[in-house]
PDB file of N, CA and C in Angstrom:
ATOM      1  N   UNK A   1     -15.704  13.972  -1.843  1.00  0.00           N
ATOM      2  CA  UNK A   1     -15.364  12.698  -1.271  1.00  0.00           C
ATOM      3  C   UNK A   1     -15.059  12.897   0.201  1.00  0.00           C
ATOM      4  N   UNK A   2     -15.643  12.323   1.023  1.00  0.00           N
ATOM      5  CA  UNK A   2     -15.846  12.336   2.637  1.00  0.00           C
ATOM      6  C   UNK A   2     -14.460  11.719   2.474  1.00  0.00           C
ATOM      7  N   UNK A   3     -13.474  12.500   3.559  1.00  0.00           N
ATOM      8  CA  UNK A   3     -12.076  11.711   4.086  1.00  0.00           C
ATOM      9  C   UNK A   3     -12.320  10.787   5.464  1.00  0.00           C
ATOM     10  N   UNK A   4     -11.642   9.679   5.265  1.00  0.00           N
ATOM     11  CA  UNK A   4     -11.710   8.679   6.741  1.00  0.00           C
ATOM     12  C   UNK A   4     -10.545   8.872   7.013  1.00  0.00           C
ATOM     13  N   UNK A   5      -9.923   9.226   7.917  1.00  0.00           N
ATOM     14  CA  UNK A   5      -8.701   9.598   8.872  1.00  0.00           C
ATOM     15  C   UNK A   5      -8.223   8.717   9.957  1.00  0.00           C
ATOM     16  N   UNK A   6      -7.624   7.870  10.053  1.00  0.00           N
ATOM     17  CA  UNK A   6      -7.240   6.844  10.614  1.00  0.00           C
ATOM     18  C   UNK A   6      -5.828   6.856  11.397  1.00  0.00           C
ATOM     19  N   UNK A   7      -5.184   6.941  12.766  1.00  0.00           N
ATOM     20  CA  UNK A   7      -4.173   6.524  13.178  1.00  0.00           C
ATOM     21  C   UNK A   7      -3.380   5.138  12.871  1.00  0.00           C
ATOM     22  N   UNK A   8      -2.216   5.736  12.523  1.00  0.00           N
ATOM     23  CA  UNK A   8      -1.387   4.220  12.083  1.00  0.00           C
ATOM     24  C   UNK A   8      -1.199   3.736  13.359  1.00  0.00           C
ATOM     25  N   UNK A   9      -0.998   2.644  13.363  1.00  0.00           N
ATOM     26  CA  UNK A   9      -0.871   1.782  14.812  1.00  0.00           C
ATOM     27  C   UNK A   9       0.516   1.980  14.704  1.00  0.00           C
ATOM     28  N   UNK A  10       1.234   2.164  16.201  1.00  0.00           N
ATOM     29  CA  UNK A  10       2.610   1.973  16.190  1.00  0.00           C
ATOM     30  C   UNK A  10       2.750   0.786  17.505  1.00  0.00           C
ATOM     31  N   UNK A  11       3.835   0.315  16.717  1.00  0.00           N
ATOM     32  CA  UNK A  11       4.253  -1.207  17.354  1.00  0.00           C
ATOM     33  C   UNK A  11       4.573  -0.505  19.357  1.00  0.00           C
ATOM     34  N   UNK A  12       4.504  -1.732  19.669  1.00  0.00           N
ATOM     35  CA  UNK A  12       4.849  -1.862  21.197  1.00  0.00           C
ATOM     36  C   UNK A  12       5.640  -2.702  21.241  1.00  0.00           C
ATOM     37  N   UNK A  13       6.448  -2.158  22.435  1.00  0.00           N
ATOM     38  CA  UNK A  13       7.596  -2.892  22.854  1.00  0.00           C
ATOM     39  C   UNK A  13       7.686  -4.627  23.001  1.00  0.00           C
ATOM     40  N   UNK A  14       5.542  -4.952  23.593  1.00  0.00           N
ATOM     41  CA  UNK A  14       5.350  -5.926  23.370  1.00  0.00           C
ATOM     42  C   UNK A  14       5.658  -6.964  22.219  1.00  0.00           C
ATOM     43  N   UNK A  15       4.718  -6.260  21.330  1.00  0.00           N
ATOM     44  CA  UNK A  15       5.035  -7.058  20.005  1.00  0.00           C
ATOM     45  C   UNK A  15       4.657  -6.531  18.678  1.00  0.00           C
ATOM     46  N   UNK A  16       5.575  -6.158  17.852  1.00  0.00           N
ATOM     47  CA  UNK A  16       5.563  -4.930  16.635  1.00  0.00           C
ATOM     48  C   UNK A  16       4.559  -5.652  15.870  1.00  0.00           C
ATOM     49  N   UNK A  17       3.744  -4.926  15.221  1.00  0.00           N
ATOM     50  CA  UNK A  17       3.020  -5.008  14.265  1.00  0.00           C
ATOM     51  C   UNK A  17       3.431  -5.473  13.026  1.00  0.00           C
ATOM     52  N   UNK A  18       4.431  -4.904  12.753  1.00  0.00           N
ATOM     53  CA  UNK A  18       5.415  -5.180  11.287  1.00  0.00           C
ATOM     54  C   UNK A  18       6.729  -4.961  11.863  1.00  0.00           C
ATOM     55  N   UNK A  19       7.632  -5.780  11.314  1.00  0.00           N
ATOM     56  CA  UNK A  19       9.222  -6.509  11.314  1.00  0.00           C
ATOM     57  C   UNK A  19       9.929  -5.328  10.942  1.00  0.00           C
ATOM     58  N   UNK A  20      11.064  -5.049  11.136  1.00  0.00           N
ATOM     59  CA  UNK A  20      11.859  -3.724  10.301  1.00  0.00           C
ATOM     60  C   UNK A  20      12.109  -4.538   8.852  1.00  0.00           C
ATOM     61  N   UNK A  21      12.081  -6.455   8.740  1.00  0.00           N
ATOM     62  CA  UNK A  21      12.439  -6.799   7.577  1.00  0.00           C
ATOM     63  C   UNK A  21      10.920  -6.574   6.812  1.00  0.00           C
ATOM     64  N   UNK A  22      10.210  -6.985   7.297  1.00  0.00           N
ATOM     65  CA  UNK A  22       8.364  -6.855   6.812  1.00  0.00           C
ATOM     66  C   UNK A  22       8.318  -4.956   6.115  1.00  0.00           C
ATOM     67  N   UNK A  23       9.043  -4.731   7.210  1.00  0.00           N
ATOM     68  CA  UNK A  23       8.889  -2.741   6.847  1.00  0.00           C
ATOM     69  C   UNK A  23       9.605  -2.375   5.774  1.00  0.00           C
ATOM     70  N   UNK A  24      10.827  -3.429   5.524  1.00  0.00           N
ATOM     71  CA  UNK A  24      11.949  -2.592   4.217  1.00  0.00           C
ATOM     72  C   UNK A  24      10.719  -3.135   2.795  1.00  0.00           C
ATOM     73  N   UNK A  25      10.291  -4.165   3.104  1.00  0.00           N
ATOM     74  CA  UNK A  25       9.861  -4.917   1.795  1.00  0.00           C
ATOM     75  C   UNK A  25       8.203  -4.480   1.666  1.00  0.00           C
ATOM     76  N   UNK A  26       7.707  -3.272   2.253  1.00  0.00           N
ATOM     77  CA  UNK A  26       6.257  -2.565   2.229  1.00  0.00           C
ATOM     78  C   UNK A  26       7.029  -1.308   1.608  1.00  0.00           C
ATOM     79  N   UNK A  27       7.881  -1.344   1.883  1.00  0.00           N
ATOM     80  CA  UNK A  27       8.735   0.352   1.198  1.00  0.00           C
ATOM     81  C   UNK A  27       9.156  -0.364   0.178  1.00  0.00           C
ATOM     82  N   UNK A  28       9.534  -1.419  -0.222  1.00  0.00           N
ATOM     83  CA  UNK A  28      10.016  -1.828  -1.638  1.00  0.00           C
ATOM     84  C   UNK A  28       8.770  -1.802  -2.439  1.00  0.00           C
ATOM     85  N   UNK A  29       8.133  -2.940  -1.917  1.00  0.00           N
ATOM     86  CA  UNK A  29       6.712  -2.910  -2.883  1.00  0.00           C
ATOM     87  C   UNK A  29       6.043  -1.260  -3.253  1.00  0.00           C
ATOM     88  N   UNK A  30       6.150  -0.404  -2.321  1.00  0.00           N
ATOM     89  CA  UNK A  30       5.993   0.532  -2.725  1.00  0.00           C
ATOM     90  C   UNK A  30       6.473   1.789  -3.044  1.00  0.00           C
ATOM     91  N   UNK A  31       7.219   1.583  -3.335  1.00  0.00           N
ATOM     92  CA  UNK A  31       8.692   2.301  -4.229  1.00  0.00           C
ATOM     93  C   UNK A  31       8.168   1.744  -5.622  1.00  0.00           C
ATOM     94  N   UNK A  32       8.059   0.160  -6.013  1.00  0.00           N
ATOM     95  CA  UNK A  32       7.709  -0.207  -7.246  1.00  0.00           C
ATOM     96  C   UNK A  32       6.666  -0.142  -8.087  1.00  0.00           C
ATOM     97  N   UNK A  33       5.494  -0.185  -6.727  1.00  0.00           N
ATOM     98  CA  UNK A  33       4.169  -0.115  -7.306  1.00  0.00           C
ATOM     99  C   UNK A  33       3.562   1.477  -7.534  1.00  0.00           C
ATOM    100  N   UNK A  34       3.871   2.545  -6.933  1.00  0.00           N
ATOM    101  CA  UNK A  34       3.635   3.996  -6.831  1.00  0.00           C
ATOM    102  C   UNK A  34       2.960   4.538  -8.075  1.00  0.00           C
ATOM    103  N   UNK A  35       3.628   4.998  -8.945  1.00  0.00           N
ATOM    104  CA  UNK A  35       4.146   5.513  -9.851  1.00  0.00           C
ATOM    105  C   UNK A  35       2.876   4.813 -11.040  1.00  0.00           C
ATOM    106  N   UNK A  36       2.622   3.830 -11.219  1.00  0.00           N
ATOM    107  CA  UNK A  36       1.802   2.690 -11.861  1.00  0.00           C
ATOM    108  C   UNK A  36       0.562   2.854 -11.805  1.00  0.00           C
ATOM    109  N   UNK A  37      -0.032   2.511 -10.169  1.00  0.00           N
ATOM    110  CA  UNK A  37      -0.787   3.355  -9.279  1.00  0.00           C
ATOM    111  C   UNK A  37      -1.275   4.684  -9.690  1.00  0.00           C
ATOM    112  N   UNK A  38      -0.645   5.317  -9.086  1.00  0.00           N
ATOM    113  CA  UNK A  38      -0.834   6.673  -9.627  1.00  0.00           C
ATOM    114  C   UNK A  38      -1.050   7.303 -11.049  1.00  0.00           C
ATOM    115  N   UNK A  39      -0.314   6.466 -11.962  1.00  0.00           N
ATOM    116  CA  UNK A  39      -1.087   7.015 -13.226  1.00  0.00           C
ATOM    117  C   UNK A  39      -2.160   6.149 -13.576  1.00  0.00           C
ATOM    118  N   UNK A  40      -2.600   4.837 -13.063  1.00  0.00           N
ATOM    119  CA  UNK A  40      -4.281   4.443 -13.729  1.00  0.00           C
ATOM    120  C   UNK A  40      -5.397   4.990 -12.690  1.00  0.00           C
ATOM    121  N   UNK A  41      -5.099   5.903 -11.614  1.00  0.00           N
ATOM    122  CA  UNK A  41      -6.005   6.111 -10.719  1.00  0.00           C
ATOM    123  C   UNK A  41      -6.054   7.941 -11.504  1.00  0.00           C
ATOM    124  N   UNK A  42      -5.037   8.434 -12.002  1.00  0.00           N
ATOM    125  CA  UNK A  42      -5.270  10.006 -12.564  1.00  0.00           C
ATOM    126  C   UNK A  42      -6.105   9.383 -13.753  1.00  0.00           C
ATOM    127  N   UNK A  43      -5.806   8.569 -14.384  1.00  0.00           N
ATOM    128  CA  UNK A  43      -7.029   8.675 -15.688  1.00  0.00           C
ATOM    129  C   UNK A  43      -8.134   8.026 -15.049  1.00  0.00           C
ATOM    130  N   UNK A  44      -8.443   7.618 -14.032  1.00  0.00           N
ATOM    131  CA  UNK A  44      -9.878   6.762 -13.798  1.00  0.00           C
ATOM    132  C   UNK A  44     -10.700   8.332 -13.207  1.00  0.00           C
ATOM    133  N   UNK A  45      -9.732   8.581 -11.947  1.00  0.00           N
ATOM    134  CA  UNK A  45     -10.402   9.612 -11.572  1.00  0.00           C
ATOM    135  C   UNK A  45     -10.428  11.640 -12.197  1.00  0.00           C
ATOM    136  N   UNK A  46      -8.661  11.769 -12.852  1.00  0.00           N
ATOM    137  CA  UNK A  46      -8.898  13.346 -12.945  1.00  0.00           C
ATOM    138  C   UNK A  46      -8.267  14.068 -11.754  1.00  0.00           C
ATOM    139  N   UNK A  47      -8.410  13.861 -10.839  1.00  0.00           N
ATOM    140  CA  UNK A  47      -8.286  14.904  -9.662  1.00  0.00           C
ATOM    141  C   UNK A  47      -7.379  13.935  -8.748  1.00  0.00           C
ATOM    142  N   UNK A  48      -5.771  14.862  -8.813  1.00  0.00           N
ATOM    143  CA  UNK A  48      -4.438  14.686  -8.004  1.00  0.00           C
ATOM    144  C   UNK A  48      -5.236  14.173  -6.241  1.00  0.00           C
ATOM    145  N   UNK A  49      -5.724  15.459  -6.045  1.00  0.00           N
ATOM    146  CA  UNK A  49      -5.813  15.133  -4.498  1.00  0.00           C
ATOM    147  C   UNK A  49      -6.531  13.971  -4.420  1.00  0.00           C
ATOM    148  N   UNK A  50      -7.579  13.485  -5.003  1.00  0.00           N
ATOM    149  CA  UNK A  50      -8.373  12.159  -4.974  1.00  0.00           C
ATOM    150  C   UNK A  50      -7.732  11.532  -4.892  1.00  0.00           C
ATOM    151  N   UNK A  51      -6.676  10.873  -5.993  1.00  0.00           N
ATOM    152  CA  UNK A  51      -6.274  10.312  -6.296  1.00  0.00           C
ATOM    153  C   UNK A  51      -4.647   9.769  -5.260  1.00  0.00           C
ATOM    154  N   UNK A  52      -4.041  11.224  -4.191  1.00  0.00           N
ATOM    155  CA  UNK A  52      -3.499  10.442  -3.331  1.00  0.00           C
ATOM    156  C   UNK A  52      -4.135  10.166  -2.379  1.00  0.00           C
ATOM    157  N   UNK A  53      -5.549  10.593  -1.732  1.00  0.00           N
ATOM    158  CA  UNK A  53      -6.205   9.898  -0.918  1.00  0.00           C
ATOM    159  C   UNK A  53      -6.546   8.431  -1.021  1.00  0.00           C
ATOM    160  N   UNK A  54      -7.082   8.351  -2.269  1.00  0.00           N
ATOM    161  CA  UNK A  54      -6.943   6.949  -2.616  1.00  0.00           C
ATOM    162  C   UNK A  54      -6.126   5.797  -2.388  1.00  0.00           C
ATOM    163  N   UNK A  55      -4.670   6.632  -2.818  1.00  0.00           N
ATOM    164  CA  UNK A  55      -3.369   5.759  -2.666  1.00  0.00           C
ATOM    165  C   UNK A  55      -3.153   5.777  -1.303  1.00  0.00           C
ATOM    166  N   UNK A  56      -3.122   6.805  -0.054  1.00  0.00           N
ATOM    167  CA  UNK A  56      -3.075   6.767   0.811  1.00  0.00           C
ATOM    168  C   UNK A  56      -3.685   5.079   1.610  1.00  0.00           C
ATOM    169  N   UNK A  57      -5.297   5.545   1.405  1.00  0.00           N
ATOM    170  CA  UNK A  57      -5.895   4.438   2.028  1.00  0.00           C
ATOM    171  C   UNK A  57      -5.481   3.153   1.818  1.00  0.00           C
ATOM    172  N   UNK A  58      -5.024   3.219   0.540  1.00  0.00           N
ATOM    173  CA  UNK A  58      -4.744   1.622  -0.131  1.00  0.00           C
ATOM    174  C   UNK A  58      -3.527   1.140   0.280  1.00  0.00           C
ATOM    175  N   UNK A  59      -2.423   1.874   0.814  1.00  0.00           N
ATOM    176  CA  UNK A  59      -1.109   1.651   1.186  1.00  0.00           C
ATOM    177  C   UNK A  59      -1.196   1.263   2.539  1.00  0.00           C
ATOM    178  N   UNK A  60      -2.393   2.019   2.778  1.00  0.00           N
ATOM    179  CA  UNK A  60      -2.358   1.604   4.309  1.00  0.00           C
ATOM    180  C   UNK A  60      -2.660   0.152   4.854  1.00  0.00           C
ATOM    181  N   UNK A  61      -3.634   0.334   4.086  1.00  0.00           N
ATOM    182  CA  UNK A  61      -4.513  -0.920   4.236  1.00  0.00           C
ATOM    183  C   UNK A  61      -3.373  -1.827   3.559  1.00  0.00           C
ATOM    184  N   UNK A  62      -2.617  -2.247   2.899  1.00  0.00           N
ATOM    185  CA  UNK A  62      -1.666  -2.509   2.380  1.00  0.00           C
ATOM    186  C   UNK A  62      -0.866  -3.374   3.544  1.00  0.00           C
ATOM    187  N   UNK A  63      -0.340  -2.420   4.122  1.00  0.00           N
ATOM    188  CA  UNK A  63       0.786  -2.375   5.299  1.00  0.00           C
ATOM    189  C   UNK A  63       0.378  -3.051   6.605  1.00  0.00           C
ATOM    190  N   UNK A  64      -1.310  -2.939   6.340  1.00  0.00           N
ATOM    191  CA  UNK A  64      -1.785  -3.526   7.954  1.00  0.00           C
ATOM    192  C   UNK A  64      -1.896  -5.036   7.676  1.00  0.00           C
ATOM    193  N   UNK A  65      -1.804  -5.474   6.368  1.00  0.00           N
ATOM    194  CA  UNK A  65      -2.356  -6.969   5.768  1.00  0.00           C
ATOM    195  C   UNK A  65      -0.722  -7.308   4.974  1.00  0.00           C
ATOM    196  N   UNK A  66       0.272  -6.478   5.376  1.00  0.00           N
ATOM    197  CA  UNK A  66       1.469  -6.955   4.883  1.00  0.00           C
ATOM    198  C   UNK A  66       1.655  -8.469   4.582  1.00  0.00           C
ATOM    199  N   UNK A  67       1.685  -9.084   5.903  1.00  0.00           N
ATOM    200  CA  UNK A  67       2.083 -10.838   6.047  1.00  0.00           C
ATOM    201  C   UNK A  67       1.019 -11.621   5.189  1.00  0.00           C
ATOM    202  N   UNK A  68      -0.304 -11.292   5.002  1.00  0.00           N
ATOM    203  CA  UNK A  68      -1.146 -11.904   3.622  1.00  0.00           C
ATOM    204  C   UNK A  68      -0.531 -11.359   2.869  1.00  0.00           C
ATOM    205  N   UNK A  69      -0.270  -9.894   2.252  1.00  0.00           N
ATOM    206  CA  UNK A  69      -0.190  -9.945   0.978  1.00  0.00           C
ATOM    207  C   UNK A  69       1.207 -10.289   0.487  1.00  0.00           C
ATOM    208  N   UNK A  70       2.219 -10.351   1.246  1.00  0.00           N
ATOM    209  CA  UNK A  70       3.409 -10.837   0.553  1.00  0.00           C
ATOM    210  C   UNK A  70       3.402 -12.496   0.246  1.00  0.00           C
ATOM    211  N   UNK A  71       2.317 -13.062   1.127  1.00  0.00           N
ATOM    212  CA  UNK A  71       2.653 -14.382   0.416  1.00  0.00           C
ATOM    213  C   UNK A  71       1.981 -14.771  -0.780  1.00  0.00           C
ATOM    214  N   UNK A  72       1.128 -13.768  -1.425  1.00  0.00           N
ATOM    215  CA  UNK A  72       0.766 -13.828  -2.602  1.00  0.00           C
ATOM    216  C   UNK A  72       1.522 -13.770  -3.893  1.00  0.00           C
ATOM    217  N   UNK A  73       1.380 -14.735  -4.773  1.00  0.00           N
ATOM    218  CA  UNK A  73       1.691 -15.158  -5.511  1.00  0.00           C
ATOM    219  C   UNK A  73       1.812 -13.815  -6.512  1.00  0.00           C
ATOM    220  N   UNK A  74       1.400 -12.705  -6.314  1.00  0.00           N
ATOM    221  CA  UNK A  74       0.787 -11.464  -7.495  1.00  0.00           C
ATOM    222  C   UNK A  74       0.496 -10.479  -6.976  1.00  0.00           C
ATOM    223  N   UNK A  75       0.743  -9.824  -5.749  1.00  0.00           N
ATOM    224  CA  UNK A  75       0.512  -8.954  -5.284  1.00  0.00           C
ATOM    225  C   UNK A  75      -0.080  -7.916  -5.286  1.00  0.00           C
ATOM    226  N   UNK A  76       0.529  -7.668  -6.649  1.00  0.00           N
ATOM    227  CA  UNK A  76       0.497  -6.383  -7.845  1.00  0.00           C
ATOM    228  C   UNK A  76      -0.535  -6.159  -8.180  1.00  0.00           C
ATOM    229  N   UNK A  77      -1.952  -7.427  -8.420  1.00  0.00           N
ATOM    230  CA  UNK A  77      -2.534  -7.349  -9.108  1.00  0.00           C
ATOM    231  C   UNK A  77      -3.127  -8.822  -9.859  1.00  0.00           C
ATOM    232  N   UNK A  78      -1.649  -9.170 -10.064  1.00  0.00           N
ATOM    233  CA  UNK A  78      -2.131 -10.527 -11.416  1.00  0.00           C
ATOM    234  C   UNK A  78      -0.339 -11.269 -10.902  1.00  0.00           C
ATOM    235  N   UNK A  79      -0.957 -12.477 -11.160  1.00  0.00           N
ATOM    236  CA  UNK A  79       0.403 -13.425 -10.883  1.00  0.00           C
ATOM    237  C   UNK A  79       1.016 -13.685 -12.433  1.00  0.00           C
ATOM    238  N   UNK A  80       0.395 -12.900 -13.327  1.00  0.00           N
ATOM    239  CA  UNK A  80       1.421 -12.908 -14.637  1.00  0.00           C
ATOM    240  C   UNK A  80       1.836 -11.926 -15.062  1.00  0.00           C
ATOM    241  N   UNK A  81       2.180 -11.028 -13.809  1.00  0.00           N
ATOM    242  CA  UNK A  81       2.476  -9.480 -14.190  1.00  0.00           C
ATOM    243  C   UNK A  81       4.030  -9.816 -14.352  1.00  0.00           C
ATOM    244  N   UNK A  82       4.435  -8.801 -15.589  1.00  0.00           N
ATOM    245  CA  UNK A  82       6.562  -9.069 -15.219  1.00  0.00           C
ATOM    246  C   UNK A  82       6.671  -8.304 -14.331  1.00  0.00           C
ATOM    247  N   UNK A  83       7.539  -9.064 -13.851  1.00  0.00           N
ATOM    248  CA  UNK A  83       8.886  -8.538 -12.662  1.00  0.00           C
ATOM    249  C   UNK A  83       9.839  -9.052 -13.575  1.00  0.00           C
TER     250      UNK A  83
END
């Protein structure tokens, strides 16, 4: 699997990218979602390192689309998931 390597953008003094409140609640969501993640991506794929590259990209991409995805109704996945 070819790696894509990407710099995280860091905010400017101008105008931050993400909120420190936007930032606690991308570390919440993913504090919750991790773990979940990570075990349907070891049985899809098999192979640890794949599998945090995977999560890598997806968190990222995650974090850059923060303000869409928190106003989603389901974030997770499905809007009838429990919380």
């Amino acid at each position: 699997m070819a790696s894509h390597v990407r710099a995280v953008p860091t905010p400017s003094s101008e105008g931050s990218l993400v909120t420190r409140e936007a930032a606690s609640s991308v570390e919440d969501f993913f504090d919750a979602e991790r773990a979940r993640l990570f075990g349907a991506l070891s049985v899809m794929t098999g192979n640890r390192h794949e599998v945090e590259e995977i999560m890598q990209d997806a968190f990222l991409r995650i974090w850059e689309r923060w303000e869409r995805v928190s106003a989603m109704d389901g974030p997770w996945g499905s809007s009838t998931a429990p919380r």
